[in-house]
N, C-alpha and C. Protein backbone atom coordinates (compact mmCIF):
# COMPACT_ATOMS: atom_id res chain seq x y z
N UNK A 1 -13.06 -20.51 3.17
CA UNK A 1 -12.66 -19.15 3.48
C UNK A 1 -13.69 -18.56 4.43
N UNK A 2 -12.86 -18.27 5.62
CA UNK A 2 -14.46 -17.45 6.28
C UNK A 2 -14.77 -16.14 6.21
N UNK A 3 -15.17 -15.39 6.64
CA UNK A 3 -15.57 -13.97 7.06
C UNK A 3 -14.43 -13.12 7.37
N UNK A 4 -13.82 -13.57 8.27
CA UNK A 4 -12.29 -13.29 8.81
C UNK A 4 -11.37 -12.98 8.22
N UNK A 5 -11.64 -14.06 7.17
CA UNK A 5 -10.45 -13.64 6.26
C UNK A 5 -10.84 -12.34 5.38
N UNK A 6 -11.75 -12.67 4.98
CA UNK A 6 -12.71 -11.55 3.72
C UNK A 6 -12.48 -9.79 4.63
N UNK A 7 -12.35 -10.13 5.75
CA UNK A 7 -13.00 -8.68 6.69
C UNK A 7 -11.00 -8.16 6.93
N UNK A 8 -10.54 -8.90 6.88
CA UNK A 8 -8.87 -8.81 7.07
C UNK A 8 -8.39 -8.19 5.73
N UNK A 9 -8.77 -8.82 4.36
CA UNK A 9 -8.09 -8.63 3.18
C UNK A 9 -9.04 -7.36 2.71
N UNK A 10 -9.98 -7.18 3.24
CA UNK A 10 -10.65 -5.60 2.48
C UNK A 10 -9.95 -4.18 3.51
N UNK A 11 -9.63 -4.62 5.09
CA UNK A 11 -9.09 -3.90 5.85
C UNK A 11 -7.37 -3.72 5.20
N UNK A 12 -6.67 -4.57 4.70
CA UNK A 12 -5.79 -4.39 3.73
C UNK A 12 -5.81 -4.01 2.91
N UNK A 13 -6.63 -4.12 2.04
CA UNK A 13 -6.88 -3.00 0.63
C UNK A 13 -7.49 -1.87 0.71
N UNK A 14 -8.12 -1.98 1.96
CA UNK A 14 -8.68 -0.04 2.16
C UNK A 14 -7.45 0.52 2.54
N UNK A 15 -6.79 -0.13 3.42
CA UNK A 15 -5.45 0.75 4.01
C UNK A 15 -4.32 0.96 2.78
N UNK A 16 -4.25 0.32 1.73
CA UNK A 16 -3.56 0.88 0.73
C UNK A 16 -4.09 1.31 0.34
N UNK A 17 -4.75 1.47 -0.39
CA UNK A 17 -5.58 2.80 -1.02
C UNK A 17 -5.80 3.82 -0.21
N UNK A 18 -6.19 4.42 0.69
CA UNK A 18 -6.13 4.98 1.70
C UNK A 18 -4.37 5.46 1.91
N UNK A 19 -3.68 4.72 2.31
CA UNK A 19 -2.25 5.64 1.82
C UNK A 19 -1.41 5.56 0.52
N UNK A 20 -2.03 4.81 -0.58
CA UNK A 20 -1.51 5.31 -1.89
C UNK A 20 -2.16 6.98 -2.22
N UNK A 21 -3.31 6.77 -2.08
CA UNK A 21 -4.05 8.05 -2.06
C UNK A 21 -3.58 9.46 -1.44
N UNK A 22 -3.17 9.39 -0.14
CA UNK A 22 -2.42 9.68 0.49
C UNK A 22 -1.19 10.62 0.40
N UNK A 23 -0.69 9.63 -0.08
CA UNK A 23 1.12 10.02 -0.39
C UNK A 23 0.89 10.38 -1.74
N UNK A 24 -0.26 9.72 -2.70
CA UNK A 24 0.46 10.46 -4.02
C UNK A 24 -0.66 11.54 -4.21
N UNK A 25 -1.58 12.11 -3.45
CA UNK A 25 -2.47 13.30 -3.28
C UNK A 25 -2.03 14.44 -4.13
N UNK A 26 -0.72 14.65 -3.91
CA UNK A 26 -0.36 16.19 -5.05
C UNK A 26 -0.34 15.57 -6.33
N UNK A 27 0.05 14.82 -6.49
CA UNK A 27 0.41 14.18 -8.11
C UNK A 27 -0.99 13.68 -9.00
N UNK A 28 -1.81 13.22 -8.11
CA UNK A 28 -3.12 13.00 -8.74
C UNK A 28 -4.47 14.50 -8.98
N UNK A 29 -3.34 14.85 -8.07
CA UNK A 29 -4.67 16.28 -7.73
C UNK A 29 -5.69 16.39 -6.63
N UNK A 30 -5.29 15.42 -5.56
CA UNK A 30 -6.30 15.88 -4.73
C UNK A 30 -5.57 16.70 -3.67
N UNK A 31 -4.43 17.12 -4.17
CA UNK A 31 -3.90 17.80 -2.42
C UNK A 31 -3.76 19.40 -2.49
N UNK A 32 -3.42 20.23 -1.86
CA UNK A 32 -3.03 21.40 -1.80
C UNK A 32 -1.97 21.72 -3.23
N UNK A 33 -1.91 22.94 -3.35
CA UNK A 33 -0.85 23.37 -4.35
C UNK A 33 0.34 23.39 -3.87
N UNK A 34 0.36 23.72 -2.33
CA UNK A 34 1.53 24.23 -1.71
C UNK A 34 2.60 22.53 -1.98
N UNK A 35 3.78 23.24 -1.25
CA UNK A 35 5.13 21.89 -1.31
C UNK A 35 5.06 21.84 -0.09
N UNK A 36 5.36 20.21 -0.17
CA UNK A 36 5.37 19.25 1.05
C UNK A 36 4.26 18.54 1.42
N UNK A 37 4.20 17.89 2.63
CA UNK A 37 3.01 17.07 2.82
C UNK A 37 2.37 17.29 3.67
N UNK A 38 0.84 17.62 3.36
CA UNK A 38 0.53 18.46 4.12
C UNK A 38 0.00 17.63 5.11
N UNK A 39 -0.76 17.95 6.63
CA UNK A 39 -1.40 17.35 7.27
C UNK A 39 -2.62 16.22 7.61
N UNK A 40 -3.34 17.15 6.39
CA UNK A 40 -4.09 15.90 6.15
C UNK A 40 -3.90 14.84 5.20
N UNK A 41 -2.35 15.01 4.68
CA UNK A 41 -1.75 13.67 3.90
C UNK A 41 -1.45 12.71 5.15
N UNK A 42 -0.70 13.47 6.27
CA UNK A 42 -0.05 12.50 7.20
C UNK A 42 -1.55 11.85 7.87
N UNK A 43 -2.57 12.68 8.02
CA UNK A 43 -3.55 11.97 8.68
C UNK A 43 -4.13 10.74 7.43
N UNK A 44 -4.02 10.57 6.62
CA UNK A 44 -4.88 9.75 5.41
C UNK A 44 -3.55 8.29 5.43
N UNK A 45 -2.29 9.09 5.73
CA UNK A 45 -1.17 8.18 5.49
C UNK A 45 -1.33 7.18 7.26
N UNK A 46 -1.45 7.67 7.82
CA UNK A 46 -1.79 6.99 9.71
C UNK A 46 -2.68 6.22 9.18
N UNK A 47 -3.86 6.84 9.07
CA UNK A 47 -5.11 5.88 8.99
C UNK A 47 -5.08 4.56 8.35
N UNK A 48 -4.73 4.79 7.33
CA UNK A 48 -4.73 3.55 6.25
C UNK A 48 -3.74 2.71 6.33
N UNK A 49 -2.48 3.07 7.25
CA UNK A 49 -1.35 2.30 7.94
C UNK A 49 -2.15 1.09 9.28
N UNK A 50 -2.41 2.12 9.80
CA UNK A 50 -3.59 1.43 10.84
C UNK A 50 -4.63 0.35 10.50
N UNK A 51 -5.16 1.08 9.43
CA UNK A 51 -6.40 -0.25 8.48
C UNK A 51 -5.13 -1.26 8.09
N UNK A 52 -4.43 -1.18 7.74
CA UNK A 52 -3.12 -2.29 7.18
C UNK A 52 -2.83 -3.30 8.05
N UNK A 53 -2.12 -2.52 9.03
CA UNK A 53 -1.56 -2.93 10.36
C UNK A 53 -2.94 -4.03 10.84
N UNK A 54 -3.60 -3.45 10.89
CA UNK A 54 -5.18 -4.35 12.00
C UNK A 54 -5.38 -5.50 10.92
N UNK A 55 -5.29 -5.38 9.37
CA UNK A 55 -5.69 -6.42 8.27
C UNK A 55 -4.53 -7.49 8.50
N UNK A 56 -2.99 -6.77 9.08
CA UNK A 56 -2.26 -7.67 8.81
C UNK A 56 -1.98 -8.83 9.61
N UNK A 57 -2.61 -8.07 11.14
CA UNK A 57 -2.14 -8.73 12.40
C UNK A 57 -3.31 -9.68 12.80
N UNK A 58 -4.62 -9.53 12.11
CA UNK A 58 -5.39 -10.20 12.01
C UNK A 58 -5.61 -11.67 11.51
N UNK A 59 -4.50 -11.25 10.44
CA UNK A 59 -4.72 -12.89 10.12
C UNK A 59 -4.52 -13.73 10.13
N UNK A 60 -5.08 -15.10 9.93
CA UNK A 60 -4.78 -16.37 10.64
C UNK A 60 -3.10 -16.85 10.18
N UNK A 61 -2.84 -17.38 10.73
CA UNK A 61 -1.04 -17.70 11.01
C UNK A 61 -0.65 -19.04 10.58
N UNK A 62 -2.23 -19.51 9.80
CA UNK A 62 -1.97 -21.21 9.31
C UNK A 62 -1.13 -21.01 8.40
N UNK A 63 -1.28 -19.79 7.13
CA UNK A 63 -0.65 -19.75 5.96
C UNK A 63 0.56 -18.53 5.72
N UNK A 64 1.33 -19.09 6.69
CA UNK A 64 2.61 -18.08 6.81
C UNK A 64 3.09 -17.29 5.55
N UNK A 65 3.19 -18.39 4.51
CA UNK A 65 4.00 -17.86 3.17
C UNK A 65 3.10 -16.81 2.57
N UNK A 66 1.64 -16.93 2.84
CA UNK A 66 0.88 -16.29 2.10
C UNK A 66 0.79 -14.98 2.97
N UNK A 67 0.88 -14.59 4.44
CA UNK A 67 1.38 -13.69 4.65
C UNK A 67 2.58 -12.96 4.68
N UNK A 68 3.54 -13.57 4.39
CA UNK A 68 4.66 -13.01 4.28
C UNK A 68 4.65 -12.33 3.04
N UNK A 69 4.14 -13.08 1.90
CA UNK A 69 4.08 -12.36 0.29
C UNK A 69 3.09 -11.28 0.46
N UNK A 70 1.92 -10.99 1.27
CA UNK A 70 1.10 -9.85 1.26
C UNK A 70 2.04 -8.64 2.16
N UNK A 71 3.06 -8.82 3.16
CA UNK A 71 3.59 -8.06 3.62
C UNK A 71 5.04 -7.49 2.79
N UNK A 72 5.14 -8.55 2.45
CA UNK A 72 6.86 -8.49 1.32
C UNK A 72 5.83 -7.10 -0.07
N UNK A 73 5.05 -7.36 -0.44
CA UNK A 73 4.37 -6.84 -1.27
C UNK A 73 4.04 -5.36 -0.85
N UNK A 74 3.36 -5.40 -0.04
CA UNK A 74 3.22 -3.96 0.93
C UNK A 74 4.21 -3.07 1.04
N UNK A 75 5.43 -3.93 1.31
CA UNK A 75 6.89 -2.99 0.95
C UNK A 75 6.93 -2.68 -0.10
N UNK A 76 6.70 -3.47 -1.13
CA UNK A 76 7.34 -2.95 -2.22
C UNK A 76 6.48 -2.05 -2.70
N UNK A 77 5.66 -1.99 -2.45
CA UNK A 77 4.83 -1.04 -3.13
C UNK A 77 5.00 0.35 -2.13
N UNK A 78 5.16 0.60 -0.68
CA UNK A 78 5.15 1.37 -0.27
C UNK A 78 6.55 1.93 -0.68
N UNK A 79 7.63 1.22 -1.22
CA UNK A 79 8.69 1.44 -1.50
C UNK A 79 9.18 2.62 -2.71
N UNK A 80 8.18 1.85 -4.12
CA UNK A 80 8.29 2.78 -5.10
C UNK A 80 7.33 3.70 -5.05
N UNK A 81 6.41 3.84 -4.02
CA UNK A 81 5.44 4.74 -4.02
C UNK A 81 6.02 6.10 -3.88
N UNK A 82 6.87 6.22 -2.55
CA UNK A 82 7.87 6.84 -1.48
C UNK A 82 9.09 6.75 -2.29
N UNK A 83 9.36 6.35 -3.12
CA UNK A 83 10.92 6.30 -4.09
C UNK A 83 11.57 8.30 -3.52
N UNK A 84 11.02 8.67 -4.69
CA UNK A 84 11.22 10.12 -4.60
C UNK A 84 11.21 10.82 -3.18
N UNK A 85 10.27 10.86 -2.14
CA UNK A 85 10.69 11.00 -0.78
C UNK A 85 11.64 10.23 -0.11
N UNK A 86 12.07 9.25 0.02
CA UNK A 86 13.24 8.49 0.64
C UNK A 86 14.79 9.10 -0.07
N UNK A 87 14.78 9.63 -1.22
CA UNK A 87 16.04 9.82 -1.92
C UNK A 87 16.31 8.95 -3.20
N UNK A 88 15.46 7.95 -3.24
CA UNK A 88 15.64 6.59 -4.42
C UNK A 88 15.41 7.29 -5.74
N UNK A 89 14.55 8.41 -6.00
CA UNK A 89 13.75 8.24 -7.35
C UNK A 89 14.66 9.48 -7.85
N UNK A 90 14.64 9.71 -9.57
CA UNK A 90 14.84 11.13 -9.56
C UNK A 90 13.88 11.83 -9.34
N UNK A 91 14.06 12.97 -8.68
CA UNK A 91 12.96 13.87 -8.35
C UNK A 91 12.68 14.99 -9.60
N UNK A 92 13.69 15.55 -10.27
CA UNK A 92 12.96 16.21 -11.40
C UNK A 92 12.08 15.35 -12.21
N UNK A 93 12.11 14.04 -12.27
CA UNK A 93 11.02 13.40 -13.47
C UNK A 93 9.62 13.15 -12.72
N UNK A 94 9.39 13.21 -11.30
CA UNK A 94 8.11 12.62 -11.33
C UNK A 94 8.09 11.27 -10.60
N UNK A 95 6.97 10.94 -11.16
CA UNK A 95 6.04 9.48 -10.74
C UNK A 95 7.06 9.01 -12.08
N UNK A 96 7.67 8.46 -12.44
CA UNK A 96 8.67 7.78 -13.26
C UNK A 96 8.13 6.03 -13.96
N UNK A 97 8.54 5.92 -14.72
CA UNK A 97 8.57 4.39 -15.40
C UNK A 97 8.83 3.40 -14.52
N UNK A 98 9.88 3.65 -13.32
CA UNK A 98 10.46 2.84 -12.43
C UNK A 98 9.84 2.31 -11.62
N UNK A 99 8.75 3.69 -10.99
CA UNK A 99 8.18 3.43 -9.72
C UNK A 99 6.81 3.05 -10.24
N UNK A 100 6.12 3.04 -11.75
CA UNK A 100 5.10 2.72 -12.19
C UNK A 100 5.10 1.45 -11.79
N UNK A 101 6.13 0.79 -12.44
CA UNK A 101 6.55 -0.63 -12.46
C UNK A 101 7.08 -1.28 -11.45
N UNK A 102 7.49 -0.58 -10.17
CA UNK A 102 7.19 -1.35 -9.08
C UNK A 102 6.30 -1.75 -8.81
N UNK A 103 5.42 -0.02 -8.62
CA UNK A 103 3.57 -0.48 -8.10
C UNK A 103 3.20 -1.35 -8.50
N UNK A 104 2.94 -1.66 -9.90
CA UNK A 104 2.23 -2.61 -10.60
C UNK A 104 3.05 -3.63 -10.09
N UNK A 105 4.39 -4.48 -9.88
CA UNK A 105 4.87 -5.90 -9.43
C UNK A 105 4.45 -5.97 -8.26
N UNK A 106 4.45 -4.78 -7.47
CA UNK A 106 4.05 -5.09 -5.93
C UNK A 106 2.56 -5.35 -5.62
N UNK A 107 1.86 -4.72 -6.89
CA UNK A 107 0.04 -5.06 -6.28
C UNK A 107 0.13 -6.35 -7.52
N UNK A 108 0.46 -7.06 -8.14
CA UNK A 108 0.69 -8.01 -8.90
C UNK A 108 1.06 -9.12 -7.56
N UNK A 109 1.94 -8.83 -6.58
CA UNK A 109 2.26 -9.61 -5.67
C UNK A 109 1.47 -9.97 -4.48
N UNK A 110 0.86 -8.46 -4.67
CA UNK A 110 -0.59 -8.24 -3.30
C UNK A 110 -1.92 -9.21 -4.10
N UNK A 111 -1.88 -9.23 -5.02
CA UNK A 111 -3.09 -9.63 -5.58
C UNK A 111 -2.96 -11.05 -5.61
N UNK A 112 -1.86 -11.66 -5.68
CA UNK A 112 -1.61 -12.94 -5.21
C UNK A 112 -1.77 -13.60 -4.35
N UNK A 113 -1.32 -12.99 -3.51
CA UNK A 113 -1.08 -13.30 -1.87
C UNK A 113 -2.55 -13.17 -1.32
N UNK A 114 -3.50 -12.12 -1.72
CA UNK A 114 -4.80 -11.93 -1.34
C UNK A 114 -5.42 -12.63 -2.14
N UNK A 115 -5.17 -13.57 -3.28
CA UNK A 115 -6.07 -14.28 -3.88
C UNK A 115 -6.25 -15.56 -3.62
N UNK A 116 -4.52 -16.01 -2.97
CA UNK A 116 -4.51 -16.97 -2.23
C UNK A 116 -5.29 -17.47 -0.99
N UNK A 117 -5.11 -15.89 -0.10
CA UNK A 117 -6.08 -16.32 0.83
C UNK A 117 -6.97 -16.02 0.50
N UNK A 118 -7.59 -15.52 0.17
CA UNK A 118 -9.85 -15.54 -0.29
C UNK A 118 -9.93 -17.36 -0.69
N UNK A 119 -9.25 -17.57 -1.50
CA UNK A 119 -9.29 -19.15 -2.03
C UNK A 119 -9.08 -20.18 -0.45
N UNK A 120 -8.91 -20.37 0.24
CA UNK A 120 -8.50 -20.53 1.43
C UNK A 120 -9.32 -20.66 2.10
């Protein structure tokens, strides 16, 4: 495993965290009181898209499957994150059972795919 890889898969996990953080800012408590999303959500949500994007395009192309499962994963998690903004989730309940349990299969899937490559 070299450097490359190590410097790719932390630029991937800062950029999710960085927009899990992000997007779920009101719900954890770090965002404004007001409704909607505020600006410096969309700036935290860019950035850490960007750290993603640069982790993703970075990496080496020997082990296709293992990027495809870190990107397939990325969806899904950006998926149930965003449930409730896209229209998917109910919105009177919240952060829900549903979308708990995406997150967790989708970083269950990220943690794979990134464990694969560190091993690598």
């Amino acid at each position: 495993m070299g450097t490359k890889n190590v410097r790719n898969s932390i630029l991937i996990v800062a950029g999710l965290v960085i927009i899990g953080l992000s997007i779920m800012a009101d719900q954890i408590g770090l965002g404004a009181a007001s409704t909607g999303f505020g600006y410096k959500q969309i700036g935290g949500t860019v950035v850490g898209a960007v750290l993603l994007a640069v982790g993703l395009i970075k990496m080496p192309i020997g082990d296709v499957g293992d990027n495809i499962l870190i990107v397939a994963a990325c969806v899904v998690i950006g998926l149930f994150l965003l449930a409730d903004q896209f229209g998917l989730g109910a919105a009177s309940t919240g952060f829900g059972y549903k979308q708990i349990g995406g997150t967790v299969i989708g970083a269950i899937l990220l943690a794979g795919g990134l464990a694969k490559k560190l091993k690598d």
